[in-house]
N, C-alpha and C. Protein backbone atom coordinates (compact mmCIF):
# COMPACT_ATOMS: atom_id res chain seq x y z
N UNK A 1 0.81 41.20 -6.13
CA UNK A 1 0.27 40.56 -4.95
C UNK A 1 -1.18 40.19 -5.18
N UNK A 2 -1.42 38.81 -4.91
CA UNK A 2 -3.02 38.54 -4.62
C UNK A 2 -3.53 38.01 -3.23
N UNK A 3 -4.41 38.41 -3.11
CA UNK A 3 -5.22 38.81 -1.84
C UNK A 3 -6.22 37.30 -1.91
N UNK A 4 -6.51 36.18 -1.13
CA UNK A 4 -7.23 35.68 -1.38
C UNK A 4 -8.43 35.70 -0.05
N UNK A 5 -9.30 35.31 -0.13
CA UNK A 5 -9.88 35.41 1.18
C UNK A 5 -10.37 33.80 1.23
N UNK A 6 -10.25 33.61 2.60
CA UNK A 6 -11.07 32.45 2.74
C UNK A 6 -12.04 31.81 3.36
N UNK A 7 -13.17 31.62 3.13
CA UNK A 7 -14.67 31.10 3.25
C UNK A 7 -14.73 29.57 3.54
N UNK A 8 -15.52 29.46 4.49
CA UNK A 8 -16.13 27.88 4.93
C UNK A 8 -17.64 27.80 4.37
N UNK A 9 -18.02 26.36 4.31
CA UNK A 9 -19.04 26.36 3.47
C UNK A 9 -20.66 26.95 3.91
N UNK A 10 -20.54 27.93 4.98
CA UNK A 10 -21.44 28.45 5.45
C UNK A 10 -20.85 29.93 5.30
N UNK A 11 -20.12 30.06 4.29
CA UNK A 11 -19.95 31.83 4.20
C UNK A 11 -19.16 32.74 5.48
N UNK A 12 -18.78 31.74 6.21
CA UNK A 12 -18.04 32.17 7.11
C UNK A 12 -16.79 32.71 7.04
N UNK A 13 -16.16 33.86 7.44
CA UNK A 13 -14.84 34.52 6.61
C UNK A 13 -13.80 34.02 7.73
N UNK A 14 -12.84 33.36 7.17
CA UNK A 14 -11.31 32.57 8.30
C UNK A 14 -10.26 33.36 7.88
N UNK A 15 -9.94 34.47 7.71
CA UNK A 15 -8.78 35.20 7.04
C UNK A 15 -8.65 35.27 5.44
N UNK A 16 -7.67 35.98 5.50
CA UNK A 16 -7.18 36.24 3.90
C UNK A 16 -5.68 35.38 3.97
N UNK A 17 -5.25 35.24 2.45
CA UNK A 17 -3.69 34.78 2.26
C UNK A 17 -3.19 35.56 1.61
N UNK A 18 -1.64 36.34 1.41
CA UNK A 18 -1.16 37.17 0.81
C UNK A 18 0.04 36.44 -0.10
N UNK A 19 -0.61 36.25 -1.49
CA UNK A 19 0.53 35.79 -1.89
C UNK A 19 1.38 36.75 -3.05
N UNK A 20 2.54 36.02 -3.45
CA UNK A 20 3.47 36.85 -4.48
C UNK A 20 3.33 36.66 -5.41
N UNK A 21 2.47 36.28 -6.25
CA UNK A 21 2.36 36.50 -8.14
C UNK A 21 1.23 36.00 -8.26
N UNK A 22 1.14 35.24 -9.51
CA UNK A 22 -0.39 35.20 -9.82
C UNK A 22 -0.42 33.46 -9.52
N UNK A 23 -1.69 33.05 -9.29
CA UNK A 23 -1.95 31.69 -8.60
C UNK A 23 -2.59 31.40 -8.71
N UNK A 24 -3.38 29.83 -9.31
CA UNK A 24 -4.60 29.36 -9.94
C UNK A 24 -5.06 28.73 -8.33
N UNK A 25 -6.39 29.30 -8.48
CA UNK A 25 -7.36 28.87 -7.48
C UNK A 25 -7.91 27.40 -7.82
N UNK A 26 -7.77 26.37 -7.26
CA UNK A 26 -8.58 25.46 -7.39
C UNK A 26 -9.87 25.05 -6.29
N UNK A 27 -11.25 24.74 -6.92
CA UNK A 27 -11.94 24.53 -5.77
C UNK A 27 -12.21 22.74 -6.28
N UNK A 28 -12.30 22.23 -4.54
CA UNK A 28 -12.19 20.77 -4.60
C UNK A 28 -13.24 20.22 -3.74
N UNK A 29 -14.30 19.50 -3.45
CA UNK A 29 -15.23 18.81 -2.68
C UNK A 29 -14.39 17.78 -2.03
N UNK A 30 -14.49 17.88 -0.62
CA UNK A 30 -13.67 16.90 0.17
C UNK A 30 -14.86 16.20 0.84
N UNK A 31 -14.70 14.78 0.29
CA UNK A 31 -15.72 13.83 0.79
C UNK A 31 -15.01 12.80 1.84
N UNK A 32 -14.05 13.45 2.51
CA UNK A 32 -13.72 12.94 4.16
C UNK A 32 -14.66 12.52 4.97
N UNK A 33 -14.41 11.36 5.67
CA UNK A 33 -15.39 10.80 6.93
C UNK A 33 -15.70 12.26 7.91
N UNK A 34 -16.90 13.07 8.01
CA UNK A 34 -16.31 13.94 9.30
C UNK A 34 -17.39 13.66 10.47
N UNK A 35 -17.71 12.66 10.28
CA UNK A 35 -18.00 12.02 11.91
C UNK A 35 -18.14 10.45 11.76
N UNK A 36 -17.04 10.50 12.50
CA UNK A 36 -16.85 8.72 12.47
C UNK A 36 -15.06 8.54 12.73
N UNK A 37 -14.62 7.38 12.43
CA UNK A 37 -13.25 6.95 12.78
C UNK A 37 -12.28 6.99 12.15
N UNK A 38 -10.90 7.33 12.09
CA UNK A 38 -9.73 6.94 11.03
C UNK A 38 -9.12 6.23 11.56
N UNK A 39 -8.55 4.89 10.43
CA UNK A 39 -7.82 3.81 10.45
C UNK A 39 -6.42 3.55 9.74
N UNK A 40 -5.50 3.23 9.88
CA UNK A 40 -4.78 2.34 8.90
C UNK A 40 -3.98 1.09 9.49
N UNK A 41 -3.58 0.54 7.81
CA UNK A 41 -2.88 -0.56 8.37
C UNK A 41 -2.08 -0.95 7.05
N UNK A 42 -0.72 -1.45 6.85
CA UNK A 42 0.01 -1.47 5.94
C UNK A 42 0.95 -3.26 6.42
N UNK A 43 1.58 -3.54 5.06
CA UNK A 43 2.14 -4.49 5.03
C UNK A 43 3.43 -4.37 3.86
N UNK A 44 4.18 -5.02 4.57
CA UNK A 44 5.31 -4.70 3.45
C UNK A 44 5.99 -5.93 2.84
N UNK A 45 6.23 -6.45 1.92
CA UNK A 45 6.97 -7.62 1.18
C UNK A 45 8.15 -7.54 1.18
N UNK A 46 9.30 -8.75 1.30
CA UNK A 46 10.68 -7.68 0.94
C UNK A 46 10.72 -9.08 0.00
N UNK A 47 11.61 -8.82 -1.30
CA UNK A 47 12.53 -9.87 -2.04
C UNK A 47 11.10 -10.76 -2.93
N UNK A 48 9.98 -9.40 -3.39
CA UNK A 48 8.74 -10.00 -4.38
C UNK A 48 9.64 -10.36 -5.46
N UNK A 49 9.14 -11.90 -5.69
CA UNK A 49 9.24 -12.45 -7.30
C UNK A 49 9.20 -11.33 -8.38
N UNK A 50 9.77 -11.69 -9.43
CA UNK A 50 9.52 -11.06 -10.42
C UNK A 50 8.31 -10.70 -11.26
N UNK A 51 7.33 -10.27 -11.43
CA UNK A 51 6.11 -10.82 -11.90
C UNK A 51 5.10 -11.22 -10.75
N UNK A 52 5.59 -11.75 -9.65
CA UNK A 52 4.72 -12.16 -8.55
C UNK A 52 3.83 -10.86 -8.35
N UNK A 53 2.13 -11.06 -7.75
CA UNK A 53 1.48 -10.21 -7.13
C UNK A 53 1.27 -10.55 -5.50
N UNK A 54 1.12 -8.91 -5.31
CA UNK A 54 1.27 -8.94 -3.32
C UNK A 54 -0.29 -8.67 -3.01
N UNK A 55 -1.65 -9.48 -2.74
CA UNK A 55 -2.43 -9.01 -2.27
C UNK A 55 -2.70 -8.63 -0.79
N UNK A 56 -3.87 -7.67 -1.11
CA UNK A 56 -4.93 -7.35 0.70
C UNK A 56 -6.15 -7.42 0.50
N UNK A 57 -6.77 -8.27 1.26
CA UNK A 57 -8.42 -8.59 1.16
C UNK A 57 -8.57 -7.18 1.84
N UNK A 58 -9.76 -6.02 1.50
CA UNK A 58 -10.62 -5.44 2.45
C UNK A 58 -12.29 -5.63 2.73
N UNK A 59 -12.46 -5.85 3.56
CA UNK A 59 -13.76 -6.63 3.30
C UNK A 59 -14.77 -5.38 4.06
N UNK A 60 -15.72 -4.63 3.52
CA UNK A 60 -16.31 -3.74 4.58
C UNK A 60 -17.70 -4.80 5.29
N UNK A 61 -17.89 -4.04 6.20
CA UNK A 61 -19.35 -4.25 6.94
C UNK A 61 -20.81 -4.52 6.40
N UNK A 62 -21.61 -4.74 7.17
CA UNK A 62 -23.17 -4.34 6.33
C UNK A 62 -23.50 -3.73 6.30
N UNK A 63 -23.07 -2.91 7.46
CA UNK A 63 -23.64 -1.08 7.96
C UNK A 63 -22.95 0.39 8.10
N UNK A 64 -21.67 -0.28 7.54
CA UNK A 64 -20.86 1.05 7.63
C UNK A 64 -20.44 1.85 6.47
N UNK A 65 -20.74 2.87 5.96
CA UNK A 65 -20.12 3.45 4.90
C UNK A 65 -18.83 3.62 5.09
N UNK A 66 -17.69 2.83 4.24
CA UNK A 66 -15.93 3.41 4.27
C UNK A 66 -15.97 4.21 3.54
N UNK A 67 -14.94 5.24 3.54
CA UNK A 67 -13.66 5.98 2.71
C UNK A 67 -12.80 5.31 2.34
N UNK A 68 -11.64 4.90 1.25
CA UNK A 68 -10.58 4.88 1.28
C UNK A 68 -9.39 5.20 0.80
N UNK A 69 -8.14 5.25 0.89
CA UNK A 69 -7.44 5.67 0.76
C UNK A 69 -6.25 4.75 0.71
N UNK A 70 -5.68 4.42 -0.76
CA UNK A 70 -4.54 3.53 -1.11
C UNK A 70 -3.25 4.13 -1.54
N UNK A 71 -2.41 3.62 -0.71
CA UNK A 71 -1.07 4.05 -0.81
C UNK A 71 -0.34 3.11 -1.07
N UNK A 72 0.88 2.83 -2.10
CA UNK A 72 1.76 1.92 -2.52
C UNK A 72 3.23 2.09 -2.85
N UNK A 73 4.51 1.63 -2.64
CA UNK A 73 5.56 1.98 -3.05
C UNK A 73 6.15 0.12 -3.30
N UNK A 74 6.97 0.92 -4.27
CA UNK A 74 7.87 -0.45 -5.02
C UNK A 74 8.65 -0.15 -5.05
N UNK A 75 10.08 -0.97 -5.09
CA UNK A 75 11.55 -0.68 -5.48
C UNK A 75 11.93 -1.14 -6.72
N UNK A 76 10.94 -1.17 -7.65
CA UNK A 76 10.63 -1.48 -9.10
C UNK A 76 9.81 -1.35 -9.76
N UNK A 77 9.66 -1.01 -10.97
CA UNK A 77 8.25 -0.78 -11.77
C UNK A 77 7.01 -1.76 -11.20
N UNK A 78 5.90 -0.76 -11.13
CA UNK A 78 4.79 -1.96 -10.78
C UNK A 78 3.60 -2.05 -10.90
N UNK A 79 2.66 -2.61 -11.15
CA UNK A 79 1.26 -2.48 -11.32
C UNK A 79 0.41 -2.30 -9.67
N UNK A 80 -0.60 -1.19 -9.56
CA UNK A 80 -1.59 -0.82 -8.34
C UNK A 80 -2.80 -1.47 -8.88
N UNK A 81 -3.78 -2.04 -8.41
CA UNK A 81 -4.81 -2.42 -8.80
C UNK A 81 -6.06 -2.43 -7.63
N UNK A 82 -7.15 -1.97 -7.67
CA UNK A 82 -8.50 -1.66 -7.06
C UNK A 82 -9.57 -2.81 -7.57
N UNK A 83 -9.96 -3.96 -7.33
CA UNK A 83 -11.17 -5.06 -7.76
C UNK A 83 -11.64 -4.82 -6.81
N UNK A 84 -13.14 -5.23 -7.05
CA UNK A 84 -14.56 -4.93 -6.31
C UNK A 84 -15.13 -6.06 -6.28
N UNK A 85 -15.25 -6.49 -5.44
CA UNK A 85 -16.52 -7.77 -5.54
C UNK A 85 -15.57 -9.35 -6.20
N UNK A 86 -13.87 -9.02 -5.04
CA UNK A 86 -13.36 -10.66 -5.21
C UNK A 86 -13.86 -11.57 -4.66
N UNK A 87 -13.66 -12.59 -5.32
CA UNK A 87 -14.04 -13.91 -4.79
C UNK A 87 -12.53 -14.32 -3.98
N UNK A 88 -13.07 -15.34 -2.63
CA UNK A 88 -11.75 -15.67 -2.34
C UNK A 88 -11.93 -17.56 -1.54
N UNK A 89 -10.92 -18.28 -1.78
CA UNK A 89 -11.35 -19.49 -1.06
C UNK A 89 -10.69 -19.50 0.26
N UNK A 90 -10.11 -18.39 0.32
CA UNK A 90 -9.72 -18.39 1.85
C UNK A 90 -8.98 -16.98 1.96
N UNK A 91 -9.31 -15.96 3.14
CA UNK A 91 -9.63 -14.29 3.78
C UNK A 91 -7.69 -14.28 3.75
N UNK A 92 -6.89 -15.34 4.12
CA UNK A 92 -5.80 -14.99 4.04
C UNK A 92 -5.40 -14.33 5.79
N UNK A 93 -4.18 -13.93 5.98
CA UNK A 93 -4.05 -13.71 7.38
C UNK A 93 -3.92 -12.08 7.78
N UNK A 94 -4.69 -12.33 9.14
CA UNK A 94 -5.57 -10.94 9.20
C UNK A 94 -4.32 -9.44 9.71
N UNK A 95 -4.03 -8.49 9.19
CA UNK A 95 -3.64 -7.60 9.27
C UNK A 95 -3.95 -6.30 10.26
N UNK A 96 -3.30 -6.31 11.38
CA UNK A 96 -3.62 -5.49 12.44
C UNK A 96 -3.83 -4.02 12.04
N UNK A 97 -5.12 -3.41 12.31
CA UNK A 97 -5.50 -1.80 11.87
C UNK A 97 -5.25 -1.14 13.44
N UNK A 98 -4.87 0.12 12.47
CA UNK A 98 -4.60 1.20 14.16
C UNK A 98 -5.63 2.16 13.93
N UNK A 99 -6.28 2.89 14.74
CA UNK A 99 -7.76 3.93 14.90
C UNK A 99 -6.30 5.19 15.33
N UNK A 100 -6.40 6.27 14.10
CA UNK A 100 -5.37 7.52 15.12
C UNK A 100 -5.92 8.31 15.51
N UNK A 101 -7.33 8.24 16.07
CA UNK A 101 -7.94 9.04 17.26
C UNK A 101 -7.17 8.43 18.98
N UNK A 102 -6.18 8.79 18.86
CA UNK A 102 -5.42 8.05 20.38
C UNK A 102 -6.30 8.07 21.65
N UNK A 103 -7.15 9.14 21.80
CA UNK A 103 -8.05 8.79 22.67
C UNK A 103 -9.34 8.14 22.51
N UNK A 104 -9.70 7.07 21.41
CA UNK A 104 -10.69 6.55 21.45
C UNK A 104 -9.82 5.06 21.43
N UNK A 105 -10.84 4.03 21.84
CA UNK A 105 -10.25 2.23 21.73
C UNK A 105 -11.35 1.94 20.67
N UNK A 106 -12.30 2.37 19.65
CA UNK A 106 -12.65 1.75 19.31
C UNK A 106 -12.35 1.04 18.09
N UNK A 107 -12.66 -0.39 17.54
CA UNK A 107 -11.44 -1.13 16.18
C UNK A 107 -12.50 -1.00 15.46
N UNK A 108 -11.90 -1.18 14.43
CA UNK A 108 -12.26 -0.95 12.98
C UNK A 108 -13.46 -2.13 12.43
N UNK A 109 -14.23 -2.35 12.10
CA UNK A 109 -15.00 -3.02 11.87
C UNK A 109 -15.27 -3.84 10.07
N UNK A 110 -14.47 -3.08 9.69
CA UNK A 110 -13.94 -3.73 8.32
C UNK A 110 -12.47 -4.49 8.46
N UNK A 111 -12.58 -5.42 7.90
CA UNK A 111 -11.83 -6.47 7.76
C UNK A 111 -10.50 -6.32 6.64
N UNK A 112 -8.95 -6.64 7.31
CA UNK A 112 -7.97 -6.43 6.27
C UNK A 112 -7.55 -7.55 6.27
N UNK A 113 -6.71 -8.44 5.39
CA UNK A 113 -5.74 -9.64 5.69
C UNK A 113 -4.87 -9.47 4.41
N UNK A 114 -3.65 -9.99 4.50
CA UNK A 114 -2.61 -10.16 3.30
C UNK A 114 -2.97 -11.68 3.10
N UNK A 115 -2.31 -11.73 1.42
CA UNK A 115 -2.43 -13.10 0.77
C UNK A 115 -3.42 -13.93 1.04
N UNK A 116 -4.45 -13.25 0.63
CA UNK A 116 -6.20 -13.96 0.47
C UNK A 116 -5.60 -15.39 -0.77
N UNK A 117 -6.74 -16.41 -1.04
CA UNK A 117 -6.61 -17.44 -1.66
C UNK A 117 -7.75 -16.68 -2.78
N UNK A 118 -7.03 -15.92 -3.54
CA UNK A 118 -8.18 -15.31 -4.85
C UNK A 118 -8.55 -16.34 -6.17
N UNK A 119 -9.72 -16.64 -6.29
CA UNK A 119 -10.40 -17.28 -7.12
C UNK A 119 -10.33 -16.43 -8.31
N UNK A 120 -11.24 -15.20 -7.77
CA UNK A 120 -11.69 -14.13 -9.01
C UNK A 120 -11.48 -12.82 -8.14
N UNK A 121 -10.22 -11.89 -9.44
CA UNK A 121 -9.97 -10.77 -8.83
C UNK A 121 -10.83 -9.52 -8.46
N UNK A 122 -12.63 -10.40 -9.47
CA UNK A 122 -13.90 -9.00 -9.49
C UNK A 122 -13.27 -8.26 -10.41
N UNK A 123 -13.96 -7.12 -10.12
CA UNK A 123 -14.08 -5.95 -11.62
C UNK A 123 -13.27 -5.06 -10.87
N UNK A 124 -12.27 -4.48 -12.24
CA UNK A 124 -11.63 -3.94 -11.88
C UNK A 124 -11.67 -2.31 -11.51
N UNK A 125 -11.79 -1.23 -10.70
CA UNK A 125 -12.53 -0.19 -10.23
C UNK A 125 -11.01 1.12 -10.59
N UNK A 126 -10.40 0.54 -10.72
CA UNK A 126 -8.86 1.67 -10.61
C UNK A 126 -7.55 0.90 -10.55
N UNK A 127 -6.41 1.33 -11.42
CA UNK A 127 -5.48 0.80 -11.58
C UNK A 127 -4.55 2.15 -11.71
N UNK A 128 -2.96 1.80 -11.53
CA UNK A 128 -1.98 2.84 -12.01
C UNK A 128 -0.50 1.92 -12.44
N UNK A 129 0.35 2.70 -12.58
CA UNK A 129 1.62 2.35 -12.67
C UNK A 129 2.77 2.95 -12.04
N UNK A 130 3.31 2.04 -11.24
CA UNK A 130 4.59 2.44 -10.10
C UNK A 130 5.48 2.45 -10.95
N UNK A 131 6.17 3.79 -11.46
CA UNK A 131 7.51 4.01 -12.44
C UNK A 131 8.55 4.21 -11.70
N UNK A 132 9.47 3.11 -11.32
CA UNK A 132 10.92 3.18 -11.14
C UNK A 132 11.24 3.12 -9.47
N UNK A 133 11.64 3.76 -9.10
CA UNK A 133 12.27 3.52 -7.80
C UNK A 133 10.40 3.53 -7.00
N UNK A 134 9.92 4.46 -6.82
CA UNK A 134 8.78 4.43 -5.27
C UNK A 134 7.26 5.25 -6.78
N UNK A 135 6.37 5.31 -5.68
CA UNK A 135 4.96 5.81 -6.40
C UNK A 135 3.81 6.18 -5.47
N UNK A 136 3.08 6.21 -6.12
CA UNK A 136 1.85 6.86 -5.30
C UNK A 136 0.92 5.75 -6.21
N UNK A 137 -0.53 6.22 -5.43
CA UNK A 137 -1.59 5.45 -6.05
C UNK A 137 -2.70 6.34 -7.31
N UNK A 138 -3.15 5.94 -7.59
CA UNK A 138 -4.01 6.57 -9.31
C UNK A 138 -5.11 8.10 -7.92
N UNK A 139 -5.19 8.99 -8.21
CA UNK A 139 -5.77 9.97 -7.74
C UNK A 139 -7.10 10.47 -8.38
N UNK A 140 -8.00 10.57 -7.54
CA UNK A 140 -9.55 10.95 -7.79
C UNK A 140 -9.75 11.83 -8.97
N UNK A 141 -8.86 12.91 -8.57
CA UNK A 141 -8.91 14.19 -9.36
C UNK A 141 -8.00 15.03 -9.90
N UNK A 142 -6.86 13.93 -10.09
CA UNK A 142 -6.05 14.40 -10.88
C UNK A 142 -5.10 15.25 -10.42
N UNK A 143 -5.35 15.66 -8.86
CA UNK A 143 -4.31 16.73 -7.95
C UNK A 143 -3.34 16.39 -6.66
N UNK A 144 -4.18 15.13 -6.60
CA UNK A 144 -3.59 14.62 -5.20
C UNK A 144 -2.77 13.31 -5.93
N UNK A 145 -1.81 13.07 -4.52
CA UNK A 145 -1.74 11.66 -4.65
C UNK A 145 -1.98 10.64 -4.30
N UNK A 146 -3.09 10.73 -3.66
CA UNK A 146 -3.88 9.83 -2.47
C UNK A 146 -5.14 9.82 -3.07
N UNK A 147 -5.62 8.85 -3.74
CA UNK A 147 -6.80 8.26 -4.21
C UNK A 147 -8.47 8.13 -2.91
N UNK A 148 -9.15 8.36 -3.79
CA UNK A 148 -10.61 8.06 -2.20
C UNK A 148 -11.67 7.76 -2.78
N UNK A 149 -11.95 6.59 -2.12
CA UNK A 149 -13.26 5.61 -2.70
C UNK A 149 -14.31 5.63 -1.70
N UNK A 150 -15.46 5.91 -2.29
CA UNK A 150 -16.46 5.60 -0.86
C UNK A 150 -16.66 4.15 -1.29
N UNK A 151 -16.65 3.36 -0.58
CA UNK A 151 -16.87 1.53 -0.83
C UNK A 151 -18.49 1.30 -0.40
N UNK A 152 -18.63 0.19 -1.42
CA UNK A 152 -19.81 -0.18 -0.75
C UNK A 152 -19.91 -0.82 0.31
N UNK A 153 -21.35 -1.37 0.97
CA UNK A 153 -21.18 -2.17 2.52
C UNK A 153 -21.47 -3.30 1.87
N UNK A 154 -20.76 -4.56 2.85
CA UNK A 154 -20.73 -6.14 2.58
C UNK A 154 -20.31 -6.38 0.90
N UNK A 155 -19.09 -5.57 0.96
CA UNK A 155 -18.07 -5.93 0.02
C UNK A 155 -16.90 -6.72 0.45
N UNK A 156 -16.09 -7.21 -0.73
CA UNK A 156 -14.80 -7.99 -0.91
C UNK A 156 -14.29 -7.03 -1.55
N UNK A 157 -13.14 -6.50 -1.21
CA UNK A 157 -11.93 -5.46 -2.29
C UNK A 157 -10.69 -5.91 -2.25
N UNK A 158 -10.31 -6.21 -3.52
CA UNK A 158 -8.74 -6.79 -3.76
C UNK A 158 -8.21 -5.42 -4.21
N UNK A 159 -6.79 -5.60 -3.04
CA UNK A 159 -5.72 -4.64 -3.58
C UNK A 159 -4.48 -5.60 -4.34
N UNK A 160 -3.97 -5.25 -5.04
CA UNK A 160 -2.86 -6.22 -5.97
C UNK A 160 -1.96 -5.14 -6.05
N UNK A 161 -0.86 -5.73 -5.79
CA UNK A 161 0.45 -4.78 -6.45
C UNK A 161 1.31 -6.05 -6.71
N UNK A 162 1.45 -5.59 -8.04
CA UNK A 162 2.31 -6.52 -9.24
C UNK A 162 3.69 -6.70 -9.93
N UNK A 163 4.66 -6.68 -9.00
CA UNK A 163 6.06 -6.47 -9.66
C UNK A 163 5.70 -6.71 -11.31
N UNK A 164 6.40 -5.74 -12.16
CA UNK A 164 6.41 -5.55 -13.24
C UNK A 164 7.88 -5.49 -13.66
N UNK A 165 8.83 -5.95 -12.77
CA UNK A 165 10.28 -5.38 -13.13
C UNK A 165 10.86 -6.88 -13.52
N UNK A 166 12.22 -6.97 -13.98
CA UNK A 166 12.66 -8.45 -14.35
C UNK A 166 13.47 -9.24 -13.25
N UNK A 167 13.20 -8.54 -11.86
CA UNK A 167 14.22 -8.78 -10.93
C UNK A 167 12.97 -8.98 -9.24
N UNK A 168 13.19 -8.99 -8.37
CA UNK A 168 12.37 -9.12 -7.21
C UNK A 168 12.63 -7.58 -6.68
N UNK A 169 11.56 -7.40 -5.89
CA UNK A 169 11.26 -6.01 -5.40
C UNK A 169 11.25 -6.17 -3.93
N UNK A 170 11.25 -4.81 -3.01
CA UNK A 170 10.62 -4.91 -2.05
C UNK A 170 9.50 -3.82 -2.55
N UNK A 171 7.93 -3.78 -1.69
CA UNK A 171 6.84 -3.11 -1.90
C UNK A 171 6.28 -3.13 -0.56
N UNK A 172 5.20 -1.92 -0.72
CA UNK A 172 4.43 -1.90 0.46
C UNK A 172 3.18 -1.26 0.01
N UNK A 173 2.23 -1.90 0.54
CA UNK A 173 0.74 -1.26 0.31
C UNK A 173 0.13 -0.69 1.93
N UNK A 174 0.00 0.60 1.85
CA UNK A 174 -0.59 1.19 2.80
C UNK A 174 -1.91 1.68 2.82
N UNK A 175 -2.91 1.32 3.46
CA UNK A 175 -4.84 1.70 3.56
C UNK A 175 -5.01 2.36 4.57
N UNK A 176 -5.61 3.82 4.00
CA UNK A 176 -6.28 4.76 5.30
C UNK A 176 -7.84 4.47 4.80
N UNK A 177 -8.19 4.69 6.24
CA UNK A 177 -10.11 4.61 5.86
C UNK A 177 -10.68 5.18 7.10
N UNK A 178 -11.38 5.85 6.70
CA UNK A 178 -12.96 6.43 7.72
C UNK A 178 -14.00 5.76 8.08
N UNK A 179 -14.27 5.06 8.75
CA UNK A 179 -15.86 4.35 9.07
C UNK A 179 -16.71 5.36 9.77
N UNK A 180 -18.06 5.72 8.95
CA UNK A 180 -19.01 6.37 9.61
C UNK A 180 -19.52 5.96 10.73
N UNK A 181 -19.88 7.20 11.86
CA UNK A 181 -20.10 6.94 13.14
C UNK A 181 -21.46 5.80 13.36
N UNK A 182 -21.27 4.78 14.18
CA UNK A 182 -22.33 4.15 14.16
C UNK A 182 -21.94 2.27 13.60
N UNK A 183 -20.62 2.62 13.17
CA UNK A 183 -20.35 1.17 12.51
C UNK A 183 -19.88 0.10 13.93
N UNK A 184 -19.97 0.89 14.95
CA UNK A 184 -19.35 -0.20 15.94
C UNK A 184 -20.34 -1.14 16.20
């Protein structure tokens, strides 16, 4: 049996855990929004080309620091992709975000849309590979499967997901994000 105890970052004691054999402790820095808003908003493709890519413009603010958080599934092998600083000749059509604080109305102040008119995809910041039936996105630290970017402000961010299979897919790209308090 190991005994663990557990501490908040002010030394504060919240109980112990009792577990049954031996168990690697991992310690992790969680750089979560913790004052400010959570968002998402997702889009789904059905019957992607072969080879075809599915973009999402995210465009942040001038004043708000984001979080984010990219989620993706394919019904075929597929490429995830993270660019920074796209160029676009046209934002593409705008994608409704939900705030899941249910008791607040306030919207999101960064900008989503599917199928932007991309010039230049920018530099590329993070990529992965969707193997076979469904996937997750490339992870910070190697433990999770939910990736987290702090973004810069008065950015362009291309998300791409890339059928890689020889047949058409359905896919879906899902974005959680935090806006620090103050972005309204």
């Amino acid at each position: 049996m190991v005994e663990v105890r557990l501490y908040d970052d002010v030394n504060e004691s919240h109980g112990t855990i009792t577990t049954g054999g031996s168990q690697k402790i991992i310690s992790k820095n969680d750089h979560r929004v913790a004052h400010g808003q959570l968002y998402s908003a997702t889009h789904i493709w059905y019957d992607n080309a072969a080879s075809a890519s599915s973009d999402i413009l995210f465009v942040t603010d001038t004043s708000c620091y984001v979080h984010l958080w990219i989620d993706a599934t394919a019904s075929g092998e597929a490429e995830l992709n993270l660019y920074e600083n796209a160029t676009t000749t046209n934002d593409g059509t705008e994608i409704t975000s939900y705030i899941h604080n249910r008791n607040n109305t306030s919207e999101a102040v960064s900008t989503i849309s599917y199928e932007p008119g991309v010039s230049s995809t920018g530099t590329s910041i993070a990529s992965t590979l969707i193997s076979g039936a469904s996937g997750k996105f490339i992870t910070s630290d190697g433990s999770t499967k939910i990736g987290e970017f702090v973004l810069a402000t008065d950015t362009k961010y291309l998300v791409r997901l890339t059928d890689k299979s020889a047949d058409t897919a359905d896919c879906a790209i899902s974005l959680v994000w935090g806006e620090s308090t103050g972005c309204e």
